[in-house]
N, C-alpha and C. Protein backbone atom coordinates (compact mmCIF):
# COMPACT_ATOMS: atom_id res chain seq x y z
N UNK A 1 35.99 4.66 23.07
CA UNK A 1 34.98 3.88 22.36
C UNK A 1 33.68 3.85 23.15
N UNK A 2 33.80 3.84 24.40
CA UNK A 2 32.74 3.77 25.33
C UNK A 2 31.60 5.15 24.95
N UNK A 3 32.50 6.04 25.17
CA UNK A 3 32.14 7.16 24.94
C UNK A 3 31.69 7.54 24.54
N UNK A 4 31.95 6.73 22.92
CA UNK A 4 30.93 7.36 21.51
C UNK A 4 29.76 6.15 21.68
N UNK A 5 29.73 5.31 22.10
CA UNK A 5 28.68 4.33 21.95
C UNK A 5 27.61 4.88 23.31
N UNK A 6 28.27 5.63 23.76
CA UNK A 6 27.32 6.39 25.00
C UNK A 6 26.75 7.38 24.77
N UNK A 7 27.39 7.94 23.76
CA UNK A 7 26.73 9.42 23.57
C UNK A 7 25.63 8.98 21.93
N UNK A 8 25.86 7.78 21.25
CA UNK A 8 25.48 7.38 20.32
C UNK A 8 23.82 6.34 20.36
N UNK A 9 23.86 6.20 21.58
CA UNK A 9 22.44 5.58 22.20
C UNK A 9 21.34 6.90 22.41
N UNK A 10 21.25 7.79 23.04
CA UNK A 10 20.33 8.72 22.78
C UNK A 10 20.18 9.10 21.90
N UNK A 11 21.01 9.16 20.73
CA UNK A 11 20.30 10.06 19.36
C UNK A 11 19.56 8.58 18.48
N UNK A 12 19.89 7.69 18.99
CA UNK A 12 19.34 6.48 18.16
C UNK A 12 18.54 6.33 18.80
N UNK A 13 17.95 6.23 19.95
CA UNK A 13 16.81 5.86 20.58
C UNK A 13 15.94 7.47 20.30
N UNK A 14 16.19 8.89 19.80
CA UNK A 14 15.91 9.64 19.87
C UNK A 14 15.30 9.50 17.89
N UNK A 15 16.07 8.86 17.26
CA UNK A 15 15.22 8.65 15.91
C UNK A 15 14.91 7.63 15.44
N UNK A 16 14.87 6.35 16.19
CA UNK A 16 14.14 5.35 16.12
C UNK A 16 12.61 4.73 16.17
N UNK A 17 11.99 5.94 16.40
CA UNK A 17 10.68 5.93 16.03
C UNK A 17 10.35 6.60 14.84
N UNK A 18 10.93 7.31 14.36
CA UNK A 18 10.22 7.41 13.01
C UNK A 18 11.20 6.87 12.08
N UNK A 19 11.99 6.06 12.36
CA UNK A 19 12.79 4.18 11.26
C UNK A 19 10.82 3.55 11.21
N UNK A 20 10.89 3.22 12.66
CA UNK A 20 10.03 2.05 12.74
C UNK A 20 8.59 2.84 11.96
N UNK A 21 8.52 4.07 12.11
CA UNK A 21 6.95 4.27 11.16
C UNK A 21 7.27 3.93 9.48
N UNK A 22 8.64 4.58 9.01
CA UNK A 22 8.64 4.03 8.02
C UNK A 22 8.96 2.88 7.24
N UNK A 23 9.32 2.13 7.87
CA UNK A 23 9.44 0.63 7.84
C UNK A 23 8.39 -0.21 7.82
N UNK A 24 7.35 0.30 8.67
CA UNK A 24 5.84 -0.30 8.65
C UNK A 24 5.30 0.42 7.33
N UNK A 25 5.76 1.47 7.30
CA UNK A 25 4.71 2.21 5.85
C UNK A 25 5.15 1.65 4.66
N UNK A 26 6.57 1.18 4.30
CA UNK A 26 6.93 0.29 3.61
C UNK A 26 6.57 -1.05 3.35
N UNK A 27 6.40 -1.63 4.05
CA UNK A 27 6.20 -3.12 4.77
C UNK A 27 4.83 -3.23 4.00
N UNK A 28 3.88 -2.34 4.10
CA UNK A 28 2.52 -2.31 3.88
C UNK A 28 1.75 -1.71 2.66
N UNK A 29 3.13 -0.53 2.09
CA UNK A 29 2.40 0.23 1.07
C UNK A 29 3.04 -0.42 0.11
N UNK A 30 2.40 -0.26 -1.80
CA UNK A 30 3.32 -0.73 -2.53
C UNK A 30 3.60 0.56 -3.04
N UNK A 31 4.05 1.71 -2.93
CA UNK A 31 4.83 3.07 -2.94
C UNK A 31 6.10 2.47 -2.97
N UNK A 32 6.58 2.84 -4.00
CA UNK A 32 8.28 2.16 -4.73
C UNK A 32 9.29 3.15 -3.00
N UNK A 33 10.24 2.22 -3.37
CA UNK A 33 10.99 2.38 -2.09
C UNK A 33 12.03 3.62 -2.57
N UNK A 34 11.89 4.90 -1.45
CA UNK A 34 13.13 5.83 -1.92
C UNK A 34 14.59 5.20 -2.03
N UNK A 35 15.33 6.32 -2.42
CA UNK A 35 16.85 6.17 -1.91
C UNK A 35 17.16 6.32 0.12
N UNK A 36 18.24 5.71 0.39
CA UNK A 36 18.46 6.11 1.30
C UNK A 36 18.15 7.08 2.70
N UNK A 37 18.72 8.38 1.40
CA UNK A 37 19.06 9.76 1.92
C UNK A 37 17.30 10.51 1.95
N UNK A 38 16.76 9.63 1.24
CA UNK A 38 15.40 10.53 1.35
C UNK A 38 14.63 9.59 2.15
N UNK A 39 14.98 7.79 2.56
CA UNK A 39 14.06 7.61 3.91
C UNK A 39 14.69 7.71 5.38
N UNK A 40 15.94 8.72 5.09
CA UNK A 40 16.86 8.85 6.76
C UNK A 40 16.01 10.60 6.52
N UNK A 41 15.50 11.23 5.62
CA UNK A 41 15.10 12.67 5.44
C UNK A 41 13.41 12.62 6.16
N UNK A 42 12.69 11.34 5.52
CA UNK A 42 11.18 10.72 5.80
C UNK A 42 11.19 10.28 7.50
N UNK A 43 12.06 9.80 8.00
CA UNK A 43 12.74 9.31 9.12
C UNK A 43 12.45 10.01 10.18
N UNK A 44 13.60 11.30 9.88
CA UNK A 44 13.32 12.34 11.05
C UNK A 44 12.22 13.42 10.97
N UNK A 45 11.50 13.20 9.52
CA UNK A 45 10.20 13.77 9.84
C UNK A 45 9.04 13.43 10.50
N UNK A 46 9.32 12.14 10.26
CA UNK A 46 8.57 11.27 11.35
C UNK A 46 8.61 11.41 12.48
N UNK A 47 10.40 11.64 13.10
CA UNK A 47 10.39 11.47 14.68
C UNK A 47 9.92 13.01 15.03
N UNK A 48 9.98 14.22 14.22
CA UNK A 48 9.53 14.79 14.23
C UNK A 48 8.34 15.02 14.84
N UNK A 49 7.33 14.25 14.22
CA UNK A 49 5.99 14.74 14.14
C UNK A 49 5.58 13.61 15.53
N UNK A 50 5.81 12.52 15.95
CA UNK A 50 6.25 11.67 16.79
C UNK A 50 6.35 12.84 18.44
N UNK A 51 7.46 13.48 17.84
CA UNK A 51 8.10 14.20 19.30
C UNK A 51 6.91 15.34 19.66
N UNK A 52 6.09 15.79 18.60
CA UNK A 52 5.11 17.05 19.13
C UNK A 52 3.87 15.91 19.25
N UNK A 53 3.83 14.91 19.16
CA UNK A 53 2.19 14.20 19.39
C UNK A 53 2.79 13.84 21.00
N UNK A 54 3.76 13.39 21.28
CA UNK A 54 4.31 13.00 22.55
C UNK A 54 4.21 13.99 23.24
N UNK A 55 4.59 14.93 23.04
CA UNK A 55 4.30 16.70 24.07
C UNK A 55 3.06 16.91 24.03
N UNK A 56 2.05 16.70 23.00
CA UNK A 56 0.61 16.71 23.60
C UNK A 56 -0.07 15.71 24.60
N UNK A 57 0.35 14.44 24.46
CA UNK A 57 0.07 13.44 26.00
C UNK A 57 0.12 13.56 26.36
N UNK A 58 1.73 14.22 26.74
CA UNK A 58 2.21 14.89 28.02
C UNK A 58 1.69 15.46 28.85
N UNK A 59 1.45 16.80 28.11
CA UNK A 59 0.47 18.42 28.34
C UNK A 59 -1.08 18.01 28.61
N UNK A 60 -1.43 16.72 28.03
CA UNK A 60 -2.93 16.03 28.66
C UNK A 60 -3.00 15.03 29.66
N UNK A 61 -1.67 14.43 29.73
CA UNK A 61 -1.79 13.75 30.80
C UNK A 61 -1.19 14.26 32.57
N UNK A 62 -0.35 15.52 32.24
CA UNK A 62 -0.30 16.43 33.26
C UNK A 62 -1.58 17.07 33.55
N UNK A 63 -2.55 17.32 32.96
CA UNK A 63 -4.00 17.98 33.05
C UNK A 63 -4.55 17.19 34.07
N UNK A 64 -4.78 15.75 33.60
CA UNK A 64 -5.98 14.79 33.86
C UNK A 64 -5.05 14.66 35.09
N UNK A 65 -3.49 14.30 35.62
CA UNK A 65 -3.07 14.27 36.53
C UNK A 65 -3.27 15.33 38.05
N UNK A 66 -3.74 16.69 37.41
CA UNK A 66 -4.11 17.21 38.66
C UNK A 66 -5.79 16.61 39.56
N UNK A 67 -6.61 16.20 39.12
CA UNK A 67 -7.59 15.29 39.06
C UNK A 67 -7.41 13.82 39.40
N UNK A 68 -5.95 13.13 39.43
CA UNK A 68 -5.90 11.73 39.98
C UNK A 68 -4.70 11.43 39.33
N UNK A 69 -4.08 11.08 39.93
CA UNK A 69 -2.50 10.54 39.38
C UNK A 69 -2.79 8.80 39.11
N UNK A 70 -1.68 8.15 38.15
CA UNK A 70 -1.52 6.60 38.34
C UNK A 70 -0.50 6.60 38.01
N UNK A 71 0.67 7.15 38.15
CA UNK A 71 1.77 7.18 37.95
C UNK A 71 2.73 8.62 37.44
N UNK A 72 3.85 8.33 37.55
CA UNK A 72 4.47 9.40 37.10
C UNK A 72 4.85 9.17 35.59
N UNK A 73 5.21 10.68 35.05
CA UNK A 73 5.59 10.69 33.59
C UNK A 73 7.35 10.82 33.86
N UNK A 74 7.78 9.26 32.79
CA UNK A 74 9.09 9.31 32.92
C UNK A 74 9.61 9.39 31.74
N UNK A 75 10.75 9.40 32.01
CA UNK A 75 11.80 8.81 30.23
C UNK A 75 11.24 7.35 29.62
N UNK A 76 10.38 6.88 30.55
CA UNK A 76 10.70 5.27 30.00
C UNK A 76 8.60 5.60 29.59
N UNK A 77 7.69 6.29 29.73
CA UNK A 77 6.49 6.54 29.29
C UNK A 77 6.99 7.09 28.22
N UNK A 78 7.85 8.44 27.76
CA UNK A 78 7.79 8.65 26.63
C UNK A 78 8.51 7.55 25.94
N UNK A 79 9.46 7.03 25.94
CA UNK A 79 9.53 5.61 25.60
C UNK A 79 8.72 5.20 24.83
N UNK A 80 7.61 4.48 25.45
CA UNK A 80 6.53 3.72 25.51
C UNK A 80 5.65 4.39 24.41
N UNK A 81 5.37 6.10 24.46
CA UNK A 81 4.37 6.76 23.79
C UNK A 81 5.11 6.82 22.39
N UNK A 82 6.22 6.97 22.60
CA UNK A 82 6.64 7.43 21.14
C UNK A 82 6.99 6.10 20.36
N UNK A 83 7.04 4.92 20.61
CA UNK A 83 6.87 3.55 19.84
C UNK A 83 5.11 3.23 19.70
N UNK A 84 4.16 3.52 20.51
CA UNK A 84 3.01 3.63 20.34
C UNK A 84 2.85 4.57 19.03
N UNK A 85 2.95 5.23 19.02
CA UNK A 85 2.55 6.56 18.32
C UNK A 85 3.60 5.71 17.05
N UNK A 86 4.52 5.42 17.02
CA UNK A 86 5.75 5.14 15.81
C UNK A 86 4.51 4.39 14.98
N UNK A 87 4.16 2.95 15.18
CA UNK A 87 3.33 2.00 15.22
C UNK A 87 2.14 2.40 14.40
N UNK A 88 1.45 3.03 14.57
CA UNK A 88 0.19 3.91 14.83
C UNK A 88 0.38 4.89 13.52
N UNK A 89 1.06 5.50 13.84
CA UNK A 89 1.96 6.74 12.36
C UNK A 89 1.89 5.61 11.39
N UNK A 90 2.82 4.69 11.13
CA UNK A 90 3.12 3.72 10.07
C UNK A 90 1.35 2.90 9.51
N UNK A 91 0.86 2.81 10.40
CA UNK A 91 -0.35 1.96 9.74
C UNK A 91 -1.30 3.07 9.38
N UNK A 92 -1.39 4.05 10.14
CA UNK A 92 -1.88 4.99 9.09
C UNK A 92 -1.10 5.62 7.64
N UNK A 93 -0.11 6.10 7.81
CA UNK A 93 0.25 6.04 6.54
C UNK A 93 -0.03 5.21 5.41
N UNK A 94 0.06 4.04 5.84
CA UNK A 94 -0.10 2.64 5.38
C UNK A 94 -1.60 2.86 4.80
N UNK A 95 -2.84 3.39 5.36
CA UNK A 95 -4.23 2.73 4.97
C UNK A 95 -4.27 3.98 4.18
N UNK A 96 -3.97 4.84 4.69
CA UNK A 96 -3.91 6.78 3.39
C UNK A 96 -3.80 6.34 2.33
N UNK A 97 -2.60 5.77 2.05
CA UNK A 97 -1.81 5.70 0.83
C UNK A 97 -2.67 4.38 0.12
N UNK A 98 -3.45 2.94 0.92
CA UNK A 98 -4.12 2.01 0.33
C UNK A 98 -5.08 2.51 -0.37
N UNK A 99 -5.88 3.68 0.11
CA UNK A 99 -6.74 4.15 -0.19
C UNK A 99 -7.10 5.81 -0.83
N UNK A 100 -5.78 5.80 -0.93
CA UNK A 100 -6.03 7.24 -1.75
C UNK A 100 -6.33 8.22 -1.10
N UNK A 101 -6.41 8.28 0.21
CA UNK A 101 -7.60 9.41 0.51
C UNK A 101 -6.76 10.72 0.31
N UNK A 102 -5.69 10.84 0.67
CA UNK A 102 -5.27 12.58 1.03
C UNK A 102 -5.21 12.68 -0.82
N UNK A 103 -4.45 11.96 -1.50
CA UNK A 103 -4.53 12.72 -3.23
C UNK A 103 -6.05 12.61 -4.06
N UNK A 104 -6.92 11.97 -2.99
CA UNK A 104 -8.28 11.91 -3.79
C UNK A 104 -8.64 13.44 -3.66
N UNK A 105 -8.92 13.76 -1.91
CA UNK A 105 -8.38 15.27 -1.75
C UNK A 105 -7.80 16.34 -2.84
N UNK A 106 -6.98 16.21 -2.96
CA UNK A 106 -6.30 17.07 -3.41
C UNK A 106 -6.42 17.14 -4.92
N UNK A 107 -7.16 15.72 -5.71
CA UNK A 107 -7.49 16.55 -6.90
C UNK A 107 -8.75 16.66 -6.88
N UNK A 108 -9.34 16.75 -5.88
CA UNK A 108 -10.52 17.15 -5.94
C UNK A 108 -10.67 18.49 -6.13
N UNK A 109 -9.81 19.13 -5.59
CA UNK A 109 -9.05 20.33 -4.98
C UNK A 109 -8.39 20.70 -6.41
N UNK A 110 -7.88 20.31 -7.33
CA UNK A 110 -7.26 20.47 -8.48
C UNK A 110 -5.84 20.96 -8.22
N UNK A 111 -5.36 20.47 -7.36
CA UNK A 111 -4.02 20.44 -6.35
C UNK A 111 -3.26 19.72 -7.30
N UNK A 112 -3.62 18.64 -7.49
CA UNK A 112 -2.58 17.21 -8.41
C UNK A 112 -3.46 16.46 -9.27
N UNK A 113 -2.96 15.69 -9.96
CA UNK A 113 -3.94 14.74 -10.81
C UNK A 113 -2.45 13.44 -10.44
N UNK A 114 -2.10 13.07 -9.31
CA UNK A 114 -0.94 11.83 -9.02
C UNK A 114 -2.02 11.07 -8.00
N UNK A 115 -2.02 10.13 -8.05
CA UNK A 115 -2.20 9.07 -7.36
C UNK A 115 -1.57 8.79 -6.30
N UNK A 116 -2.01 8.25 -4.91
CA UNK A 116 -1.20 8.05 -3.66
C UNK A 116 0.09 6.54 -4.21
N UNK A 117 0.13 5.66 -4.90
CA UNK A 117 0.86 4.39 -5.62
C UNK A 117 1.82 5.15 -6.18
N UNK A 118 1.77 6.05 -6.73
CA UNK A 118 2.56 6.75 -7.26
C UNK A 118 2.60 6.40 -9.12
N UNK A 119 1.82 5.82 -9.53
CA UNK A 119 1.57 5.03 -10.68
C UNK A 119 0.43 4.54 -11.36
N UNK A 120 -0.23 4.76 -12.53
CA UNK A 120 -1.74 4.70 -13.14
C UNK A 120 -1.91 3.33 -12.83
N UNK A 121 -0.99 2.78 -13.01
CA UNK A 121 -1.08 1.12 -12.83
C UNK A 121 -1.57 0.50 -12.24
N UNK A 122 -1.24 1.00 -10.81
CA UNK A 122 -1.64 0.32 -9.23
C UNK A 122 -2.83 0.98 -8.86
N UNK A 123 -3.16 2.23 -9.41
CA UNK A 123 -4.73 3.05 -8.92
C UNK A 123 -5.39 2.21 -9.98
N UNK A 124 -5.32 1.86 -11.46
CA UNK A 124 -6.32 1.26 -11.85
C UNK A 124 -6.77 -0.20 -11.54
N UNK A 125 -5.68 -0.70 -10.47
CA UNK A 125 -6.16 -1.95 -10.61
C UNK A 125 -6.71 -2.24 -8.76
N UNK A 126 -6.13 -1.16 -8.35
CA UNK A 126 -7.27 -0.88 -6.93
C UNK A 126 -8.21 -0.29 -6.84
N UNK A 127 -8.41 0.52 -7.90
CA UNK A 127 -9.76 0.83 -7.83
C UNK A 127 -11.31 0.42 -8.95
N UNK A 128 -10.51 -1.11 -9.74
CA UNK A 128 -11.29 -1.49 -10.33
C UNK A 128 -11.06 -3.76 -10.23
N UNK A 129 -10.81 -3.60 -8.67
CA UNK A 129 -10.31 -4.82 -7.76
C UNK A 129 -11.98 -5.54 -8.40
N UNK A 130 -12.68 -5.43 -8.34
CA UNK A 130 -14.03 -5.88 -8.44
C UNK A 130 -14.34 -6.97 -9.78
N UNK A 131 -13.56 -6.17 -10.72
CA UNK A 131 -14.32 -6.30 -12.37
C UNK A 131 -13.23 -8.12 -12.76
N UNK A 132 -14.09 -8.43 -13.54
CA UNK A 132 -13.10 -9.49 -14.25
C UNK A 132 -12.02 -8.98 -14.81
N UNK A 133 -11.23 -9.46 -15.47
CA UNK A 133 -10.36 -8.81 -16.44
C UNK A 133 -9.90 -9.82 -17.60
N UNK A 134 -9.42 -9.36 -19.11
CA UNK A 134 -9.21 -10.36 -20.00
C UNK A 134 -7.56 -9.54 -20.08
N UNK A 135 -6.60 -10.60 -19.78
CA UNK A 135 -5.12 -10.90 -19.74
C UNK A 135 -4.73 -10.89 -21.54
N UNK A 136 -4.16 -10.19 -22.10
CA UNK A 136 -3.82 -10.15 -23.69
C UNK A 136 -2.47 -10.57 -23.01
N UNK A 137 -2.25 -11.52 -24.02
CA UNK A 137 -0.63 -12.37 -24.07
C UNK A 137 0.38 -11.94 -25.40
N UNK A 138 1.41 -11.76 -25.15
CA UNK A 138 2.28 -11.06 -26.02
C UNK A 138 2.05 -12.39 -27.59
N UNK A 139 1.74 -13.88 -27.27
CA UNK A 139 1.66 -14.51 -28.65
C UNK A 139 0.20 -14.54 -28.93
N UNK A 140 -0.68 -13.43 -28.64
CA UNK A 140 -1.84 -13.16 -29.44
C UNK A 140 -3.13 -14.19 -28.73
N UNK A 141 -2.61 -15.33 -26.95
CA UNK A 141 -3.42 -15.61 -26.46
C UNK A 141 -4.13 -14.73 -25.59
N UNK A 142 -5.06 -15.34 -25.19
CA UNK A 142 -6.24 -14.23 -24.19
C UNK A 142 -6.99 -15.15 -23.20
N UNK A 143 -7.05 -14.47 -21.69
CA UNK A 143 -7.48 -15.52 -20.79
C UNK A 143 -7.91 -14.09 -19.52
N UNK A 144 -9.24 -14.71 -19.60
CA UNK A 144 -10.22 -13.93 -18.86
C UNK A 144 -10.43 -14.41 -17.56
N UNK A 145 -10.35 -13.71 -16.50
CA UNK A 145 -11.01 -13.89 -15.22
C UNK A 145 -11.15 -12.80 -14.11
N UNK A 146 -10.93 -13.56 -12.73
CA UNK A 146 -10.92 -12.72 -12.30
C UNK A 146 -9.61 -12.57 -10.95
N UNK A 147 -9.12 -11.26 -11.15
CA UNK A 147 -7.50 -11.06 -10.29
C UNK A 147 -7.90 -10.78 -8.96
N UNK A 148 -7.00 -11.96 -8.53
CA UNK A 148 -7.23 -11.96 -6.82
C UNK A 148 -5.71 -11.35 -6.49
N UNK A 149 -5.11 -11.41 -7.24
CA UNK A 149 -3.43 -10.14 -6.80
C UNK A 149 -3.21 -9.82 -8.40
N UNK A 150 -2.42 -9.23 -8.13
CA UNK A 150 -2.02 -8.53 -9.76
C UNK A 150 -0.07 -7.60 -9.05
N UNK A 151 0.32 -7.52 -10.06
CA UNK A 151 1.95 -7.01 -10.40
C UNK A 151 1.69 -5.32 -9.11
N UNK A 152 2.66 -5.12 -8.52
CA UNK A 152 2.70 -3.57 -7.90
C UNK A 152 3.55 -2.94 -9.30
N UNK A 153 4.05 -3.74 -10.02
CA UNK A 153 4.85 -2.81 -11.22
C UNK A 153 4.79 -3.12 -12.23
N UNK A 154 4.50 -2.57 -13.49
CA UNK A 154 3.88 -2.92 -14.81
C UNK A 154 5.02 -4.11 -15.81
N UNK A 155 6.05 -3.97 -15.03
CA UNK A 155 7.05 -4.60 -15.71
C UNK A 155 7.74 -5.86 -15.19
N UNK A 156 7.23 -6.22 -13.68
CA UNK A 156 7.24 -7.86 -13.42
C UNK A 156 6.48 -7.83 -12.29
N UNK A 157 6.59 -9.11 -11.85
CA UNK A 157 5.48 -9.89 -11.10
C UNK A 157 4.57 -10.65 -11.94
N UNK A 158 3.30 -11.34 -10.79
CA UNK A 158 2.35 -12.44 -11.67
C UNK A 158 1.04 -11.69 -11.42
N UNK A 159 0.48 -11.98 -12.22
CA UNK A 159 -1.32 -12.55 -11.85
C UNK A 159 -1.97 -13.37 -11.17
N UNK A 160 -2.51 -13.33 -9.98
CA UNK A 160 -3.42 -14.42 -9.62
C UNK A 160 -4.77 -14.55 -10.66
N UNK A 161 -4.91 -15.08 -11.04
CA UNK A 161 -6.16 -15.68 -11.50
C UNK A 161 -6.94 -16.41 -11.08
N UNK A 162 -8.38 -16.23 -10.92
CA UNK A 162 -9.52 -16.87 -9.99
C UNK A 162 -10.15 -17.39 -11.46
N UNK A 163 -10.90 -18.78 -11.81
CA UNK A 163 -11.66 -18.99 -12.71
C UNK A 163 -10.92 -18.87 -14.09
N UNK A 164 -9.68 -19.25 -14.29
CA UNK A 164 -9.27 -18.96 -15.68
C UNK A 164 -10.06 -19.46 -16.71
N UNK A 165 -10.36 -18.52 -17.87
CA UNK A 165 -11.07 -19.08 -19.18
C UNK A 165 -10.33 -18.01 -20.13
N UNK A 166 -10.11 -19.57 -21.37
CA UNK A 166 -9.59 -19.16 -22.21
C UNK A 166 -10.42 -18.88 -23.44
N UNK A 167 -9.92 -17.54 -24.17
CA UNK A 167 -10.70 -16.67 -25.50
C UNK A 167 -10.25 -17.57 -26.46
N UNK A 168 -10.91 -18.39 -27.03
CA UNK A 168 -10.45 -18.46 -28.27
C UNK A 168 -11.32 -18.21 -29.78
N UNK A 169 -10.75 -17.28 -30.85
CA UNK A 169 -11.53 -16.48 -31.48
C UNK A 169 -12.32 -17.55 -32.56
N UNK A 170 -13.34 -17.31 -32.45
CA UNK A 170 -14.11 -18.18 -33.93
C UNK A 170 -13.64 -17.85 -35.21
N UNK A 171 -12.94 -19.36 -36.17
CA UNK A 171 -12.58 -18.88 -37.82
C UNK A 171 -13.81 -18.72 -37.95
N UNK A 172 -14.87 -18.50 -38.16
CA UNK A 172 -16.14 -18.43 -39.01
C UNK A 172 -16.48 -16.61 -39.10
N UNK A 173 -17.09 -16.49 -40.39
CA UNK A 173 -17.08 -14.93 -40.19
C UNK A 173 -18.29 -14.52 -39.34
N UNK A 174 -18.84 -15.37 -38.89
CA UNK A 174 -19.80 -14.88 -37.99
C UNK A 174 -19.82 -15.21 -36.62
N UNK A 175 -20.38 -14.75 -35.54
CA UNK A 175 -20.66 -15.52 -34.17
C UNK A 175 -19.32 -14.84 -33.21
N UNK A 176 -19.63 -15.33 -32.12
CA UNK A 176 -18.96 -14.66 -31.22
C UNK A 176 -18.09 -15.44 -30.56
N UNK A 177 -16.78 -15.30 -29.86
CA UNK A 177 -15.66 -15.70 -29.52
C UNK A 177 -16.17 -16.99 -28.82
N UNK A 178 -15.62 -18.18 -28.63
CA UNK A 178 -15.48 -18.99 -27.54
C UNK A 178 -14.79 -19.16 -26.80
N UNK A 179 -15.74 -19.56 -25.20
CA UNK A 179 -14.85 -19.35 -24.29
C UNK A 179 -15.02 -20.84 -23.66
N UNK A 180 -13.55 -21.08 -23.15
CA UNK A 180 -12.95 -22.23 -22.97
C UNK A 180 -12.82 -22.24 -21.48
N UNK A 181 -13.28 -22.68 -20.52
CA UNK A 181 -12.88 -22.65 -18.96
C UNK A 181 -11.81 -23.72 -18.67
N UNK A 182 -10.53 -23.51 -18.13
CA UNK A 182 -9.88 -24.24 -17.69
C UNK A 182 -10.26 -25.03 -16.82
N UNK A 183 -10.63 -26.66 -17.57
CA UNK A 183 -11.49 -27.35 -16.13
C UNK A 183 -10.60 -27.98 -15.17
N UNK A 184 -11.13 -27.84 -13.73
CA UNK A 184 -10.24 -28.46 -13.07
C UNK A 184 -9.23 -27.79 -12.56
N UNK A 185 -9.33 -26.52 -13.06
CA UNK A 185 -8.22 -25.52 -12.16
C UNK A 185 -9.28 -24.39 -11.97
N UNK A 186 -8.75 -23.61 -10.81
CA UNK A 186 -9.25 -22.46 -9.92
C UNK A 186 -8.80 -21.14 -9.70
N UNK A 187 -7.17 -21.42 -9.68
CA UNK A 187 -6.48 -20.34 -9.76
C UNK A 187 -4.98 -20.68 -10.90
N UNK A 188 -4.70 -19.61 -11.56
CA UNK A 188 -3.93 -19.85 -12.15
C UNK A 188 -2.90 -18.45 -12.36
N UNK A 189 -1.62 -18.64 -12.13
CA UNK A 189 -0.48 -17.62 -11.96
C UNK A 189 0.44 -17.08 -13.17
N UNK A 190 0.18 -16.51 -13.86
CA UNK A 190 0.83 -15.79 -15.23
C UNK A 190 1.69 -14.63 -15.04
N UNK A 191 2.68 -14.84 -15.10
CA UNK A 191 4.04 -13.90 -15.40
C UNK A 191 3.32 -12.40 -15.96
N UNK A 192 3.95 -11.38 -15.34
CA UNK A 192 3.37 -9.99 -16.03
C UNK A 192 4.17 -9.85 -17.75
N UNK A 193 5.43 -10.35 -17.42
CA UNK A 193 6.15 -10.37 -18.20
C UNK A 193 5.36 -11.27 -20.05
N UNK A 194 4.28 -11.61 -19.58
CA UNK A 194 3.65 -12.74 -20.91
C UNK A 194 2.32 -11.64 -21.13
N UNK A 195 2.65 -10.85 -20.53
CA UNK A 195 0.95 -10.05 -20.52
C UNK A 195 1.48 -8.66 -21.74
N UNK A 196 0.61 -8.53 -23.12
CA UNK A 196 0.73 -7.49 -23.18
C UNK A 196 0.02 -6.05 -22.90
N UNK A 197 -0.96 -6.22 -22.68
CA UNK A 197 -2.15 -5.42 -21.94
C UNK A 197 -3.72 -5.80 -21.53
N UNK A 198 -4.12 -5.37 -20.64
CA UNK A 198 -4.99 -6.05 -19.54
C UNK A 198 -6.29 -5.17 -19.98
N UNK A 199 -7.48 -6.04 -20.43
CA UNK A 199 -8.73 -5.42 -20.50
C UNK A 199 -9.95 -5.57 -19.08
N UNK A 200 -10.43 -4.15 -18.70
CA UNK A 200 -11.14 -4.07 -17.79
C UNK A 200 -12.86 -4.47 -18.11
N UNK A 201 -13.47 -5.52 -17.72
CA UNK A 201 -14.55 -6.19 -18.23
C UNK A 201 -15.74 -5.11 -17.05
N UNK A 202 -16.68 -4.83 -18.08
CA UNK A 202 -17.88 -4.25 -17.24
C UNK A 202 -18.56 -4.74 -15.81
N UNK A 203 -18.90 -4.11 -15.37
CA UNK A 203 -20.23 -4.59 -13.97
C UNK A 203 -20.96 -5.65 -14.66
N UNK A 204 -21.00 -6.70 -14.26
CA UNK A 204 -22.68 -7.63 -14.77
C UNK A 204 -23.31 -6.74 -14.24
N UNK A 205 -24.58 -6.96 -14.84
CA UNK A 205 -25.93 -6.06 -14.73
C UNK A 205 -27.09 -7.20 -14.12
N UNK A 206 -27.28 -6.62 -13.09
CA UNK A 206 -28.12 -7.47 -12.22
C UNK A 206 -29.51 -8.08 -12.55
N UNK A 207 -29.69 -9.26 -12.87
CA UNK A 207 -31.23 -9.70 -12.87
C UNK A 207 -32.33 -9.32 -11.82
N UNK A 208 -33.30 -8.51 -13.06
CA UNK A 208 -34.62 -8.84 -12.16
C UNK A 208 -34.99 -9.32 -11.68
């Protein structure tokens, strides 16, 4: 038993840095969570890419070492570099994927037309974080404001709502909707589940 728990500590300390990048990239992205077998596959690509950034420190810090030493390079620096680097991997992944950049790339490129979220859902509502929005309710109510969080999945979670005001339509055949501000409240939290689809309200247009 000794034995296997001895020989079973180096390969775990040997792919335990790229657990911890993707655990942070999880932690941080709303990218739906794989199966298993494909984040123990994400895992060791990580420690992967982990183990050749660690051989370049190395190979630079043996350089700068002929020029002035402050220590030696041990088992317990790469240690140190490859949980640095784990850390580091994960929050970048993390801000890529917040922000689109490598699939903005790439359809720029006409590579893909997918989104880093993995979903129209979550790109339209990060990349239109700014605008008010009017909330359509499955019994034909409507309540406009503005979303300070919103659902990672089209099919549950809530709304934050900043400024709720409620649509309510004029019987008269003329004139334009009234709008009702919820007085006395600021933020208000609505089930995705009551929403039947979400209208994106224009830029105000700035006074002269």
């Amino acid at each position: 038993m000794e034995d296997i728990f001895g020989q079973a500590v180096p390969i775990i300390q040997l792919v335990l840095p790229g657990f911890v990048t993707t655990v942070i990239f999880y932690w941080l992205s709303s990218a739906p969570k794989p199966g298993q077998f494909e984040r123990l596959i994400q895992a060791l690509i990580g420690t992967g890419v982990i183990y050749v950034l660690v051989q370049v420190i190395e190979s630079l810090a043996l350089y700068v070492g002929r020029y002035g030493a402050i220590g030696a390079w041990s088992d317990w620096v790469i240690l140190f570099w490859s949980y640095i680097l784990a850390v580091a991997l994960g929050l970048a992944l993390a801000f890529i994927s917040a922000n689109d950049t490598l699939y903005k790339v790439a359809r720029q490129a006409n590579l893909t037309m997918r989104f880093s979220e993995g979903s129209e859902w979550c790109f339209a509502h990060r990349t239109l974080r700014d605008r008010g929005v009017i909330l359509n309710f499955n019994d034909g109510r409507r309540l406009a404001g503005y979303p300070r969080a919103w659902p990672t999945c089209p099919e549950k979670g809530h709304y934050l709502i900043q400024f709720p005001t409620w649509i309510v339509a004029n019987e008269g055949d003329q004139g334009a909707d009234n709008f009702e501000p919820a007085d006395g409240i600021e933020y208000m939290i609505i089930p995705n589940s009551e929403v039947m689809w979400t209208d994106f309200l224009s830029k105000p247009t700035e006074e002269v």
